[in-house]
Protein backbone atom coordinates (compact mmCIF):
# COMPACT_ATOMS: atom_id res chain seq x y z
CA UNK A 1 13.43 -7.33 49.78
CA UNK A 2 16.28 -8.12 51.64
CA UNK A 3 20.33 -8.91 49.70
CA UNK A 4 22.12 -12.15 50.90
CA UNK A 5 26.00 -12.11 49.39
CA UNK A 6 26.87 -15.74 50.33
CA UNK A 7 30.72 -16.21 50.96
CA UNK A 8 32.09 -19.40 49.88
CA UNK A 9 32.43 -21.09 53.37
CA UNK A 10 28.51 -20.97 53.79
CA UNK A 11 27.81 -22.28 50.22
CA UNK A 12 30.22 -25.41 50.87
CA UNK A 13 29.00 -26.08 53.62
CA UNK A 14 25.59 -25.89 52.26
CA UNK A 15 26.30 -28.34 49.94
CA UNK A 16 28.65 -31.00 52.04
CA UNK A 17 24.87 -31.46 54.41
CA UNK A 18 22.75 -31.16 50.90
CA UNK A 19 21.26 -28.34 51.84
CA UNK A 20 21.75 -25.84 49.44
CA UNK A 21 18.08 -25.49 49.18
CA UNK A 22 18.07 -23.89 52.02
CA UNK A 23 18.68 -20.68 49.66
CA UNK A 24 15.53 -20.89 47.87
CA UNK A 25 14.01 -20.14 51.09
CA UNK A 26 15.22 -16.87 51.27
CA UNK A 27 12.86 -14.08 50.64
CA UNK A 28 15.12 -11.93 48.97
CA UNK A 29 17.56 -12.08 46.26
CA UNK A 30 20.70 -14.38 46.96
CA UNK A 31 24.25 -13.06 45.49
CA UNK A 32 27.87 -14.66 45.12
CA UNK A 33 30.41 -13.15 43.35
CA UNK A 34 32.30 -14.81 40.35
CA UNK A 35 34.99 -15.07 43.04
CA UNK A 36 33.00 -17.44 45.12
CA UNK A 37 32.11 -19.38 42.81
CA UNK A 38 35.48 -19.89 41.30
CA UNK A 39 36.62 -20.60 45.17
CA UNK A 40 33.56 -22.95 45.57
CA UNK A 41 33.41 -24.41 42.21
CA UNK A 42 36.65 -24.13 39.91
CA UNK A 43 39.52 -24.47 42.93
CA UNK A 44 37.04 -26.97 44.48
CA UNK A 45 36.69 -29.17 41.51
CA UNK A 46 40.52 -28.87 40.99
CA UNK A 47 41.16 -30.00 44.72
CA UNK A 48 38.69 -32.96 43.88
CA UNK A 49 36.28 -32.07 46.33
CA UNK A 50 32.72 -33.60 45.47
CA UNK A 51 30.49 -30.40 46.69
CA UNK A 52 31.91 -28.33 44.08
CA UNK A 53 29.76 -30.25 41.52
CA UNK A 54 27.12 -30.05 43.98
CA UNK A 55 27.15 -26.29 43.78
CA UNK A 56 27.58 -25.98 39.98
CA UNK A 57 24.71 -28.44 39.38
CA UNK A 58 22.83 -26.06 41.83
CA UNK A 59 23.32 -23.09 39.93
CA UNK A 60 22.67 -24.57 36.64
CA UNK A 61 19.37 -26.05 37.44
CA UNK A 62 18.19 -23.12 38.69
CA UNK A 63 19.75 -21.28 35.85
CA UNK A 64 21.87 -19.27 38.41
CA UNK A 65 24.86 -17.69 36.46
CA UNK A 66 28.35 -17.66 37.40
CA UNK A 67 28.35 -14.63 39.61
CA UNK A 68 25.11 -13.87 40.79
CA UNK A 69 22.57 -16.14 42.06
């Protein structure tokens, strides 16, 4: 099975087109570091940008921790 670490650039992205669903296609097992998400999520939210509760909605409905996904 193949390892996807997913920078933060990729995973906002994903989310500004709504297509973060695009990584439950991946047969494999999907990674981002606490890092990212604080990037993605935290500094995001902070900035006010509207994709960062994208993302953490993301992760919590598919019971993806902080960290790993």
């Amino acid at each position: 099975m193949p390892t996807v670490l997913c920078d933060s650039c990729p995973l906002i992205a994903l989310a500004k087109v709504g297509r973060l669903r695009l990584l439950l296609d991946l047969r494999g097992v999907v990674h981002i570091t606490a890092e990212v998400y604080e990037e993605a999520v935290t500094f995001g939210h902070a900035m006010g940008a509207p994709d960062a509760l994208t993302i953490r909605l993301f992760c919590q409905k598919h019971n993806w921790g902080m960290g790993t996904l």
